[in-house]
Protein backbone atom coordinates (compact mmCIF):
# COMPACT_ATOMS: atom_id res chain seq x y z
CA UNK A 1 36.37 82.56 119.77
CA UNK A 2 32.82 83.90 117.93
CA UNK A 3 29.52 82.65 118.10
CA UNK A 4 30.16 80.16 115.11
CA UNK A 5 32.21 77.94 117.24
CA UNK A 6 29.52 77.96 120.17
CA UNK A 7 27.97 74.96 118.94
CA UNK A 8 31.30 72.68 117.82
CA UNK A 9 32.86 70.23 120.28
CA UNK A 10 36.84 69.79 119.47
CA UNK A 11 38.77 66.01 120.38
CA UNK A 12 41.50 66.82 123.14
CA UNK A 13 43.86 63.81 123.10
CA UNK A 14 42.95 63.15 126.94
CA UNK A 15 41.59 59.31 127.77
CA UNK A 16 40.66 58.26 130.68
CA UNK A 17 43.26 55.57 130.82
CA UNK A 18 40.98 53.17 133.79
CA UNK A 19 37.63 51.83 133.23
CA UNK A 20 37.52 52.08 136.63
CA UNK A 21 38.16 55.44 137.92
CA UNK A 22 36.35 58.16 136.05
CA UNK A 23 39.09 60.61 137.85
CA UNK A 24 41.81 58.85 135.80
CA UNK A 25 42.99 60.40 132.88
CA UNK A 26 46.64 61.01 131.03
CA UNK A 27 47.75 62.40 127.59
CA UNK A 28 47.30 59.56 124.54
CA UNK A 29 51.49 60.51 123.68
CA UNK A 30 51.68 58.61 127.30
CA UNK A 31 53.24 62.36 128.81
CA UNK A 32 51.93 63.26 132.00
CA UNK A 33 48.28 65.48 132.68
CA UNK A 34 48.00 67.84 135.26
CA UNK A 35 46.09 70.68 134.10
CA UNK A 36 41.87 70.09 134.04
CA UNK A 37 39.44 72.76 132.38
CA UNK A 38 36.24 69.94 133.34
CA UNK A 39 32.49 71.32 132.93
CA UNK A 40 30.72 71.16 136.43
CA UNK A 41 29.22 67.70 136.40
CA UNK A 42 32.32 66.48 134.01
CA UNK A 43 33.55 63.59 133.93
CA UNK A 44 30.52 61.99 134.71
CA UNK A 45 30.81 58.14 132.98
CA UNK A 46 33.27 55.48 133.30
CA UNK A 47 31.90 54.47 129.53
CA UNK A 48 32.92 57.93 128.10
CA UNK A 49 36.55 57.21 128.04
CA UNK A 50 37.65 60.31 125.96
CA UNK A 51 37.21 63.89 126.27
CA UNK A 52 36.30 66.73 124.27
CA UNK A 53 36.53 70.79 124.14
CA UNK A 54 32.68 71.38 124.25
CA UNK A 55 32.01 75.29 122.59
CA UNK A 56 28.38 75.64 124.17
CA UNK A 57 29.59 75.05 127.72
CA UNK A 58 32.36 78.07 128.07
CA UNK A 59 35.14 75.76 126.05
CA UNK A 60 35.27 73.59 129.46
CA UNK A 61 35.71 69.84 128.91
CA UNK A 62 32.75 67.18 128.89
CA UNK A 63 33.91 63.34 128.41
CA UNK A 64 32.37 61.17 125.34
CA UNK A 65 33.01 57.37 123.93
CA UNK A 66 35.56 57.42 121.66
CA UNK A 67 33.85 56.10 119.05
CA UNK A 68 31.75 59.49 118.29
CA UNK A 69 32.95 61.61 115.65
CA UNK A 70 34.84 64.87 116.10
CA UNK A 71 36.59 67.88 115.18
CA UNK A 72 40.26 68.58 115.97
CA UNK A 73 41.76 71.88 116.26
CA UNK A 74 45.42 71.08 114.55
CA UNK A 75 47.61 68.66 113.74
CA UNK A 76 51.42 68.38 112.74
CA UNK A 77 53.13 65.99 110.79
CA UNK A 78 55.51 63.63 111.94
CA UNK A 79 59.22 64.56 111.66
CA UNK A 80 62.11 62.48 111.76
CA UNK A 81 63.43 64.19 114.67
CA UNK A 82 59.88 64.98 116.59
CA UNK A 83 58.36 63.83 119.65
CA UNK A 84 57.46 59.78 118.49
CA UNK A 85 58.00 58.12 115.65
CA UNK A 86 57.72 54.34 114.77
CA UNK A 87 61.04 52.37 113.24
CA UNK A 88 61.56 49.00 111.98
CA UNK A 89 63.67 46.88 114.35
CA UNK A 90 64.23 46.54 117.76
CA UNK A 91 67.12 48.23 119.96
CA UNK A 92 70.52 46.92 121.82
CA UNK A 93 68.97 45.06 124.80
CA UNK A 94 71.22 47.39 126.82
CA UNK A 95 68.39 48.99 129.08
CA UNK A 96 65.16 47.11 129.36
CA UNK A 97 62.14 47.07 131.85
CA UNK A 98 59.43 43.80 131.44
CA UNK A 99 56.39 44.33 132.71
CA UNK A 100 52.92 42.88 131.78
CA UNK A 101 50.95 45.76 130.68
CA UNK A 102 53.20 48.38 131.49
CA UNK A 103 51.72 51.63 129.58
CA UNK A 104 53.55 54.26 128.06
CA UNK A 105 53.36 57.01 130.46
CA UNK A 106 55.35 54.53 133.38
CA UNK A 107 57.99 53.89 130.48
CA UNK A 108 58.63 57.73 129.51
CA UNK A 109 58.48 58.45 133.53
CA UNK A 110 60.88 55.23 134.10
CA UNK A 111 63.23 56.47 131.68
CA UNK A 112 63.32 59.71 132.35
CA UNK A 113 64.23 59.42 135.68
CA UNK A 114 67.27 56.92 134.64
CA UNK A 115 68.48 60.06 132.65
CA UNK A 116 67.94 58.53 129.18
CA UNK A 117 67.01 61.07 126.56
CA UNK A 118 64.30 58.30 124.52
CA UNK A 119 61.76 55.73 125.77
CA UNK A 120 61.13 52.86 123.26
CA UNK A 121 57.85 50.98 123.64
CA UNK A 122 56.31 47.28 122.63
CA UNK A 123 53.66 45.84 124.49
CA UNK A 124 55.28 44.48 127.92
CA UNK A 125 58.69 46.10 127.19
CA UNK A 126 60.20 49.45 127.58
CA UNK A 127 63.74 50.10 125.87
CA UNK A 128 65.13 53.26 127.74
CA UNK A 129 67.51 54.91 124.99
CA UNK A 130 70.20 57.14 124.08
CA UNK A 131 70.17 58.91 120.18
CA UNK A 132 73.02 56.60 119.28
CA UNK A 133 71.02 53.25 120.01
CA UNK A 134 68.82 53.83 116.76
CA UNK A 135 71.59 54.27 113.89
CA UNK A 136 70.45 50.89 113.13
CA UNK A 137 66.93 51.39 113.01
CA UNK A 138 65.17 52.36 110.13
CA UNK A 139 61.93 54.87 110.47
CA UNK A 140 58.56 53.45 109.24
CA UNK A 141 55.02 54.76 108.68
CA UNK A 142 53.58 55.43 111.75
CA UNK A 143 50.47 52.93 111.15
CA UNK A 144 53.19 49.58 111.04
CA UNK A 145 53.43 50.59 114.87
CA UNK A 146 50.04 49.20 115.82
CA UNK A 147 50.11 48.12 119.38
CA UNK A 148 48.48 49.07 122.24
CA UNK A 149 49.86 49.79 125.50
CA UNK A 150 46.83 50.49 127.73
CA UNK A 151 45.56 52.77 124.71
CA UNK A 152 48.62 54.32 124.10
CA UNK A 153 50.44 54.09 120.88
CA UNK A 154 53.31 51.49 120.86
CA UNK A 155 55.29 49.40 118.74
CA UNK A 156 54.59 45.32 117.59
CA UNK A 157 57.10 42.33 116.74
CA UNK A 158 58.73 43.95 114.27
CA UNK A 159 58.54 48.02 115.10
CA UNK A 160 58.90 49.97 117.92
CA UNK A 161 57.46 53.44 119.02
CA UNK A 162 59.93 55.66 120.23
CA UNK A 163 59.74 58.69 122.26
CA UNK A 164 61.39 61.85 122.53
CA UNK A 165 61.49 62.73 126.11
CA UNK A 166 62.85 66.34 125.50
CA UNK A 167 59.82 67.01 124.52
CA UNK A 168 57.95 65.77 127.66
CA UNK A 169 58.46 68.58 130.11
CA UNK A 170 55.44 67.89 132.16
CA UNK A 171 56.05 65.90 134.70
CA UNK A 172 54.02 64.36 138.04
CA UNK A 173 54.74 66.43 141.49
CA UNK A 174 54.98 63.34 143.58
CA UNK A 175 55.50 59.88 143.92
CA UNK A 176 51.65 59.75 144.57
CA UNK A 177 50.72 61.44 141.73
CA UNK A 178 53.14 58.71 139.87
CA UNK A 179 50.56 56.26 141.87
CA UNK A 180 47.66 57.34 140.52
CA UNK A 181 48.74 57.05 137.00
CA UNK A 182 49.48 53.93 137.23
CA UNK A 183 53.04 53.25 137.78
CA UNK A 184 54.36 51.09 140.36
CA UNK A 185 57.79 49.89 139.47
CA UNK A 186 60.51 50.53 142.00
CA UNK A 187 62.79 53.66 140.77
CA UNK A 188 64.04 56.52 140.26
CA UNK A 189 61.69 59.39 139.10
CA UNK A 190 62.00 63.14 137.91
CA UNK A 191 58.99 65.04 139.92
CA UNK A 192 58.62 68.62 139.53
CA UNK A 193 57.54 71.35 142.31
CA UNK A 194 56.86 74.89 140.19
CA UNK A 195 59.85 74.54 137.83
CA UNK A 196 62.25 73.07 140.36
CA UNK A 197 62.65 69.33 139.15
CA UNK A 198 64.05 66.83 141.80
CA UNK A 199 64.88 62.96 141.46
CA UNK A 200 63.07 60.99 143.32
CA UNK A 201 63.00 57.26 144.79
CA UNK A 202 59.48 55.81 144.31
CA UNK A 203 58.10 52.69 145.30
CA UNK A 204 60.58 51.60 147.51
CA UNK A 205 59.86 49.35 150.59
CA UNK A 206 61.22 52.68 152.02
CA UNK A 207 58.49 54.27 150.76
CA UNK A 208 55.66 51.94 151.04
CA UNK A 209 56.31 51.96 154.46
CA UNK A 210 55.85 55.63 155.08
CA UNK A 211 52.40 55.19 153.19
CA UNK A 212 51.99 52.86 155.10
CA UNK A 213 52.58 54.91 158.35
CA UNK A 214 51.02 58.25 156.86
CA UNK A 215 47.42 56.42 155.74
CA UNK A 216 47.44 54.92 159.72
CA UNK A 217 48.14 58.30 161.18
CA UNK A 218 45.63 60.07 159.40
CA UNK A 219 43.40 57.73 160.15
CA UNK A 220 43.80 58.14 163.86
CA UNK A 221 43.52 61.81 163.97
CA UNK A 222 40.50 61.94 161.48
CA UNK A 223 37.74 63.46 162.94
CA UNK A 224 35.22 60.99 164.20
CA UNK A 225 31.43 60.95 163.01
């Protein structure tokens, strides 16, 4: 990139997804984050919950509140067939997980690891899906789907986000990683070492209990102060 662009600071669609943890970030689509490009002292504020490309620093990333104005590099339409979309309608209660608050990125990851091909999202619901279940459904503008699941995008009453997983190929290494984005429900996962994928049972008592074990035996063998 020239000189001209030294000075210009580009949105990424990163968010830091808890006000809590300034370490705690995930893609707005609700697909998993792994890769960081962070400036030396970024992020640096709990109240600078998105992130941008900053062109004076070496292109690294710096964090800002969302409500500053921005460029963006590109954008694509939205396609019938593409990654989300929002229809009118609600799906065959077939395949359902309730959960207060549950955020986009545990329903993708949930489904995925079921072997569904489409995650379908309203606030407190995830509808895990296969192509057929939306013959029904009609597509809409993308603005009727207008809730928010933990600042992700997701459906309402009356429409319902739905997302292409085949287009999600990132996915978390570990049941820990899984952990510290959030998720918690007990399940079946798809985790990914290199490019070998492996299903994975998360958030069992099973595996709670090696935690469990595996926080206690580190802490008996950590070095002592």
């Amino acid at each position: 990139m020239g000189s001209s662009f030294s000075r210009v600071r580009w949105l990424l669609g990163l968010y830091q997804y808890d006000p809590s943890d300034n370490k705690a970030y995930r893609w707005l689509d609700g697909s998993v984050s792994n890769f960081r490009n962070w400036m030396p002292t970024q992020p640096n504020s709990v109240y600078e919950r998105c992130t941008l490309i900053d062109g004076s620093n070496g292109y690294k990333w710096r964090d800002e509140i969302c409500s500053n104005r921005a460029l963006f590099i590109c954008r694509k339409d939205l396609e019938k067939e593409g990654s989300m979309n929002c229809f009118k309608g609600h799906p065959p209660p077939q395949q359902i997980l309730e959960k207060k608050g549950i955020s986009v990125t545990e329903c993708l990851e949930h489904c995925r690891g079921l072997g569904f091909t489409l995650a379908g999202t309203i606030p407190d619901k995830c509808y895990c899906l296969q192509p057929e279940n939306l013959n029904n459904l009609k597509i809409a503008e993308r603005l009727e789907c207008n809730g928010n699941c933990q600042n992700q995008h997701c459906g309402n009453d009356n429409f319902i986000t739905i997302y292409n997983l085949t287009f999600y190929s990132d996915t978390a290494e570990s049941c820990e990683d899984l952990s510290q984005l959030g998720l918690s429900n007990p399940s079946t996962y798809v985790t990914k070492s290199g490019e070998e994928e492996k299903l994975q049972s998360c958030f069992t008592d099973d595996w709670l209990c090696m935690v469990s074990f595996w926080n206690t035996f580190k802490d008996l063998f950590a070095p002592q102060n």
